[in-house]
Protein backbone atom coordinates (compact mmCIF):
# COMPACT_ATOMS: atom_id res chain seq x y z
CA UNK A 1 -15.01 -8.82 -3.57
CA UNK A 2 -13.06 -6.28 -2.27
CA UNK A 3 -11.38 -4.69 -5.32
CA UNK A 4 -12.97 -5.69 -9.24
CA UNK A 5 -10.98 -4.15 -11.93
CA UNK A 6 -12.02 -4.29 -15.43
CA UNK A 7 -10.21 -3.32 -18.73
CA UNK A 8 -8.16 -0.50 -17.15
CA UNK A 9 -6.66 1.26 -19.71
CA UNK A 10 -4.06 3.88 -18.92
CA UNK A 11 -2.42 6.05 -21.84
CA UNK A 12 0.01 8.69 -21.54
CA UNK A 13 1.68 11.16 -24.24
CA UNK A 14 5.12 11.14 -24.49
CA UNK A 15 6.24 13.42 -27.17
CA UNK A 16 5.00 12.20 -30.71
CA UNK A 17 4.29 8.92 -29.20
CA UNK A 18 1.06 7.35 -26.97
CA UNK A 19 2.07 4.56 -24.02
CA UNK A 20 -0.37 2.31 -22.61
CA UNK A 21 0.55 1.95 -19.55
CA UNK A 22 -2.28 -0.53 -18.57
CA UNK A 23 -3.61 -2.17 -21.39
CA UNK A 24 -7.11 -4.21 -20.82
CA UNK A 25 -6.12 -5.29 -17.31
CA UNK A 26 -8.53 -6.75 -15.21
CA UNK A 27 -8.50 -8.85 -11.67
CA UNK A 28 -10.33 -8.98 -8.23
CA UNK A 29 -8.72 -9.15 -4.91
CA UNK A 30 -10.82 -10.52 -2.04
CA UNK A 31 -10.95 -9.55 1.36
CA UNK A 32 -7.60 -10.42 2.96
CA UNK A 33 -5.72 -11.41 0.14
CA UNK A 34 -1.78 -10.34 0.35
CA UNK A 35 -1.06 -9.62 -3.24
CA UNK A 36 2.34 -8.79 -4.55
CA UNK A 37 2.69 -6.76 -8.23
CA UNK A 38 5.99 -7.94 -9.72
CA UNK A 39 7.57 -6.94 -13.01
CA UNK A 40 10.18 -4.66 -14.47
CA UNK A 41 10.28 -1.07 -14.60
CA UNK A 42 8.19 0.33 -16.94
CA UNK A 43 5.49 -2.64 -16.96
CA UNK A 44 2.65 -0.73 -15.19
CA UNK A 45 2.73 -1.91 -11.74
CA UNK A 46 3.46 1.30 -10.47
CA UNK A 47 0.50 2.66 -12.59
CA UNK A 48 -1.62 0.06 -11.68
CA UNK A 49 -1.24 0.72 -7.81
CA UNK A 50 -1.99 4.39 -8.13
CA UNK A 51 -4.83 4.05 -9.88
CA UNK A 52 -6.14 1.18 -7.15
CA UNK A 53 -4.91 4.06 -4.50
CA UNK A 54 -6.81 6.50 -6.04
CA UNK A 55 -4.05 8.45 -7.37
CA UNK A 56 -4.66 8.08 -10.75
CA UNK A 57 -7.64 7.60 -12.62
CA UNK A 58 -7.81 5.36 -15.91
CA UNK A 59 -8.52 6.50 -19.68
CA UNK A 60 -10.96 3.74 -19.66
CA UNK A 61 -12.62 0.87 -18.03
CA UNK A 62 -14.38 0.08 -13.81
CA UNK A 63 -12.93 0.31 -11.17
CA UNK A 64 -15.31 -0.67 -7.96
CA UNK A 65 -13.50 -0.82 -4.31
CA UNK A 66 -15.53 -1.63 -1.07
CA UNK A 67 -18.50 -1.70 -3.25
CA UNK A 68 -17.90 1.93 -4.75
CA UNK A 69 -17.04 2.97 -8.50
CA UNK A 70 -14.15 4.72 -8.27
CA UNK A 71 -14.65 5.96 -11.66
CA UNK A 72 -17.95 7.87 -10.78
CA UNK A 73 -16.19 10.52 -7.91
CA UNK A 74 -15.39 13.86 -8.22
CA UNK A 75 -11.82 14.98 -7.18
CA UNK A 76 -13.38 15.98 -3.71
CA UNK A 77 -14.76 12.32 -2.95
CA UNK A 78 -11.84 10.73 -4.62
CA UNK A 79 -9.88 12.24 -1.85
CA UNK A 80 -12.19 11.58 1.25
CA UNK A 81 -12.30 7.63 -0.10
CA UNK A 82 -8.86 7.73 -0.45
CA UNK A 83 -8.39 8.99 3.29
CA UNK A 84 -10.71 6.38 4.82
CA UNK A 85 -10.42 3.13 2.53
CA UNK A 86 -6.52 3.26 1.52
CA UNK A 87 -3.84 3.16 3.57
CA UNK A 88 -0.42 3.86 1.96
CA UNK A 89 3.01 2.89 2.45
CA UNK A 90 6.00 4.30 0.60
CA UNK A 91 9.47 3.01 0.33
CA UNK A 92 10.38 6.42 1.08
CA UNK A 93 8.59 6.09 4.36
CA UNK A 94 7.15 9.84 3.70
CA UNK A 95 6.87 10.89 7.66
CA UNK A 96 7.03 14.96 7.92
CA UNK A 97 10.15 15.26 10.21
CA UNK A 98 9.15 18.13 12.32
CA UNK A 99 6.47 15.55 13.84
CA UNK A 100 6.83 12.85 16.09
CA UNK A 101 5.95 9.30 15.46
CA UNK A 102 3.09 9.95 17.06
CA UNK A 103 1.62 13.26 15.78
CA UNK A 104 2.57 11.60 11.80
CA UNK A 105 0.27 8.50 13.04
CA UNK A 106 -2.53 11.11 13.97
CA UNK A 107 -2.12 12.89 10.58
CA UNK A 108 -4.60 11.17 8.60
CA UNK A 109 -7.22 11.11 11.12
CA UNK A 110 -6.91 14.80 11.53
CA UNK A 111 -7.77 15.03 7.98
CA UNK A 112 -10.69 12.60 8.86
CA UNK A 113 -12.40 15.13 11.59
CA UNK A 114 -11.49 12.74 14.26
CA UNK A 115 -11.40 14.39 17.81
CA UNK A 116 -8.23 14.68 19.64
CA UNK A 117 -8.69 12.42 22.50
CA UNK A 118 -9.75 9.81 19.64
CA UNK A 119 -7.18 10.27 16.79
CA UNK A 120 -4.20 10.31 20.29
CA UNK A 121 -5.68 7.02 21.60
CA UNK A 122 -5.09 5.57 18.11
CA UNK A 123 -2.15 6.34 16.94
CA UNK A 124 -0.70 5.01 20.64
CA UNK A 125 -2.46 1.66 20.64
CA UNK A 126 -0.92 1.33 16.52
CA UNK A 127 2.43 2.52 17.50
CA UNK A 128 2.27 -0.25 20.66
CA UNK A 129 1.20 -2.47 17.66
CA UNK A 130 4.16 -2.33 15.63
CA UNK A 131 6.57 -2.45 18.38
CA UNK A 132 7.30 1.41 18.43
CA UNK A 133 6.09 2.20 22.24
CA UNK A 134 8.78 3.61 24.09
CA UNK A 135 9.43 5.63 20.01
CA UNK A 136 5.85 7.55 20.12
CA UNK A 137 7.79 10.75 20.85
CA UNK A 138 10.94 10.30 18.96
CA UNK A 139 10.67 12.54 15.39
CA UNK A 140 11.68 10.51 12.11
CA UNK A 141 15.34 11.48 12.19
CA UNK A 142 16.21 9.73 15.63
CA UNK A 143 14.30 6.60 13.93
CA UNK A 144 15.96 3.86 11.76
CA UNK A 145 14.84 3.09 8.48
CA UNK A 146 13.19 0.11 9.74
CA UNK A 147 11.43 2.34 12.71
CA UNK A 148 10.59 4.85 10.75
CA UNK A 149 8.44 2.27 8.07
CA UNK A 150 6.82 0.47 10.99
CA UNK A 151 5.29 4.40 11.84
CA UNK A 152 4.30 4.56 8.14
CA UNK A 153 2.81 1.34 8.16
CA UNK A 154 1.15 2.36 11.54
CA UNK A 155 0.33 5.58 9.95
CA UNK A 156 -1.36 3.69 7.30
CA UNK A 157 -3.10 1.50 9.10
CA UNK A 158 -4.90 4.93 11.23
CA UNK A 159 -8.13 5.36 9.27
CA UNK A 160 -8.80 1.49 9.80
CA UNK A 161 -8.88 1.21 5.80
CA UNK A 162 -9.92 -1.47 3.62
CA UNK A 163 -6.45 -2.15 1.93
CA UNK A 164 -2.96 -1.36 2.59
CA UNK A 165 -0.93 -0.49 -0.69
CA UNK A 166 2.79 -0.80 -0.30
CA UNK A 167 4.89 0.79 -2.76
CA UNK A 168 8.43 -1.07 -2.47
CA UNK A 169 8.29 -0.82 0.96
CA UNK A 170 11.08 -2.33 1.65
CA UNK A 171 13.64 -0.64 -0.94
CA UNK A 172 15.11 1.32 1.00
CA UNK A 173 16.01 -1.43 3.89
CA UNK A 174 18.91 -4.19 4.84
CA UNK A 175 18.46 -7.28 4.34
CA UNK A 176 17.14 -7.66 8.56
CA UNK A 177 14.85 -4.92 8.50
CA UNK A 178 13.30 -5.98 5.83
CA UNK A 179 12.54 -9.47 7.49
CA UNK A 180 11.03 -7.51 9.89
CA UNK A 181 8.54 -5.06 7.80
CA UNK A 182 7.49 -8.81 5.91
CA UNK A 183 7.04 -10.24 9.19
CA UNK A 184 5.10 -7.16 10.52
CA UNK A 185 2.77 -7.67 6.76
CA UNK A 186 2.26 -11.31 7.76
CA UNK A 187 1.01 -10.74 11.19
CA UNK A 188 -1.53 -7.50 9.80
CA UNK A 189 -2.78 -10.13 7.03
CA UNK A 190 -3.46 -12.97 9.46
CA UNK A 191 -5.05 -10.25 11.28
CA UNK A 192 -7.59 -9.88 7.98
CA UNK A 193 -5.93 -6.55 6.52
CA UNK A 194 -6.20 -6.74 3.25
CA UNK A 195 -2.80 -6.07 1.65
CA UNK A 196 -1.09 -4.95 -2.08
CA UNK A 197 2.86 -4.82 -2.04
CA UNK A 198 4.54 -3.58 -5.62
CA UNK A 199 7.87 -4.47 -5.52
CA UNK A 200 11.12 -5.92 -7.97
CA UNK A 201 12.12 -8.21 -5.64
CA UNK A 202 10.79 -11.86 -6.06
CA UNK A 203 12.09 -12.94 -2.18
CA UNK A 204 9.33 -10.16 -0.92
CA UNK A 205 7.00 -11.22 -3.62
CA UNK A 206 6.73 -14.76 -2.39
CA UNK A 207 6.08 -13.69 0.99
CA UNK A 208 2.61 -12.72 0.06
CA UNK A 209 -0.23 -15.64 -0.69
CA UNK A 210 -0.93 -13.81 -4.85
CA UNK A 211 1.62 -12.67 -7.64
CA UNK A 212 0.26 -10.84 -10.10
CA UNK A 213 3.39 -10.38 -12.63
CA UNK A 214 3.24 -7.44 -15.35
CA UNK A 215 4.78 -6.82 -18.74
CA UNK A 216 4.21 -3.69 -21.35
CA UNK A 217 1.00 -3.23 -19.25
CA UNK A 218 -0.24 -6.61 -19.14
CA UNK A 219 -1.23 -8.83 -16.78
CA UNK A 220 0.96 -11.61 -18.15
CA UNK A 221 0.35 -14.55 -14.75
CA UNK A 222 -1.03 -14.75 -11.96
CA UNK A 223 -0.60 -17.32 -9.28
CA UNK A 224 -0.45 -18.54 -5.56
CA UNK A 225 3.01 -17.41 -3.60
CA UNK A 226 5.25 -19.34 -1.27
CA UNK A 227 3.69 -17.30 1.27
CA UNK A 228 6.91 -17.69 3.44
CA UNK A 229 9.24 -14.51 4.54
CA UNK A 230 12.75 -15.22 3.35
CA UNK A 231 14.66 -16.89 6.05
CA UNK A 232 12.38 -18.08 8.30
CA UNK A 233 11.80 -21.60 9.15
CA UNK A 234 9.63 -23.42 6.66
């Protein structure tokens, strides 16, 4: 099993009064599942990804990811597993603009002590991957919204990591981009990459194979998807 969570708990203090954020949540995810975590705002999901992503740590119960506890690492290794076993995508795409596509592809293995010629050759044959070729040397502002994702997701995918967390990654996007982002998911998860999307939009959500669907920090279901990107041909 890729990722076993049990009981997370996750409180915060708010004034006079204590949320749980997550409250008892547990679930696994196997190797190449394409989960989606639906729900309003305010019923964890958001919570629940950072603290798969290694953002956040719970108040209480196990966490094990690629066969680690998550819960046993000091900040320092925290970080390192984060670099190597997580690859993140944001809806606000999160490229540094001074860079090119190509150098914000490298950035994470530059952070993992991988040599130049290595790290360049990578973050080429990725950008080729998601369509971005002829882009490599554009910088973020002479991308579209839908370019610049497909380097975030390429960017994501650098350190070859064992899952892919999506954080409404398509938010920010028309309706045709993000067809294309969903279509770009499928093809990575027939691929094997393992992948978690949170997002409020159910047509997204059923493009995955899993929903898990949250309320006041529950788990409240949990079932198979349509598995079927909105619009194309059934």
């Amino acid at each position: 099993m890729l990722v076993s969570a049990h009981n997370l708990v996750k409180t915060y203090v708010m004034g006079d009064e204590t949320v749980r954020a997550l409250d008892d949540v547990s679930f696994d995810i196997p190797e190449g599942d394409h989960v989606s975590i639906i729900g309003p705002s305010g019923s964890g999901k958001s919570t629940l990804m950072n603290i798969v992503g290694g953002l956040d740590t719970p108040n209480s119960g196990k966490l094990v990811i690629a066969g680690a506890d998550v819960g046993e690492m000091d900040d320092s290794a925290l970080a390192a597993f984060r670099n190597h076993k997580i690859g993140f995508v944001f809806q606000s795409f999160n490229l540094l603009p001074r860079m090119t596509a190509l150098e914000n592809v490298e950035l994470p293995m530059i952070y993992a002590g991988q040599p130049p010629a290595v790290r360049r050759n990578r973050a080429r044959e990725l950008l080729e991957r998601v369509g971005l070729g002829p882009r490599m040397g554009h910088r973020p502002t002479q991308l579209s919204g839908g370019q610049q994702q497909r380097v975030a997701i390429a960017r994501a995918l650098s350190c070859k990591p064992a899952m892919i967390l999506a954080d409404e990654p398509t938010g920010a996007l028309d309706t045709a981009t993000t067809l294309e982002i969903l279509r770009l998911f499928h093809e990575l998860n027939d691929e094997g990459a393992t992948i978690m999307v949170v997002t409020h939009e159910m047509e997204v959500a059923e493009s995955g194979k899993r929903i898990i669907e949250m309320r006041d920090g529950r788990i409240v279901s949990d079932r198979a998807a349509q598995r079927r990107v909105p619009g194309a041909a059934a």
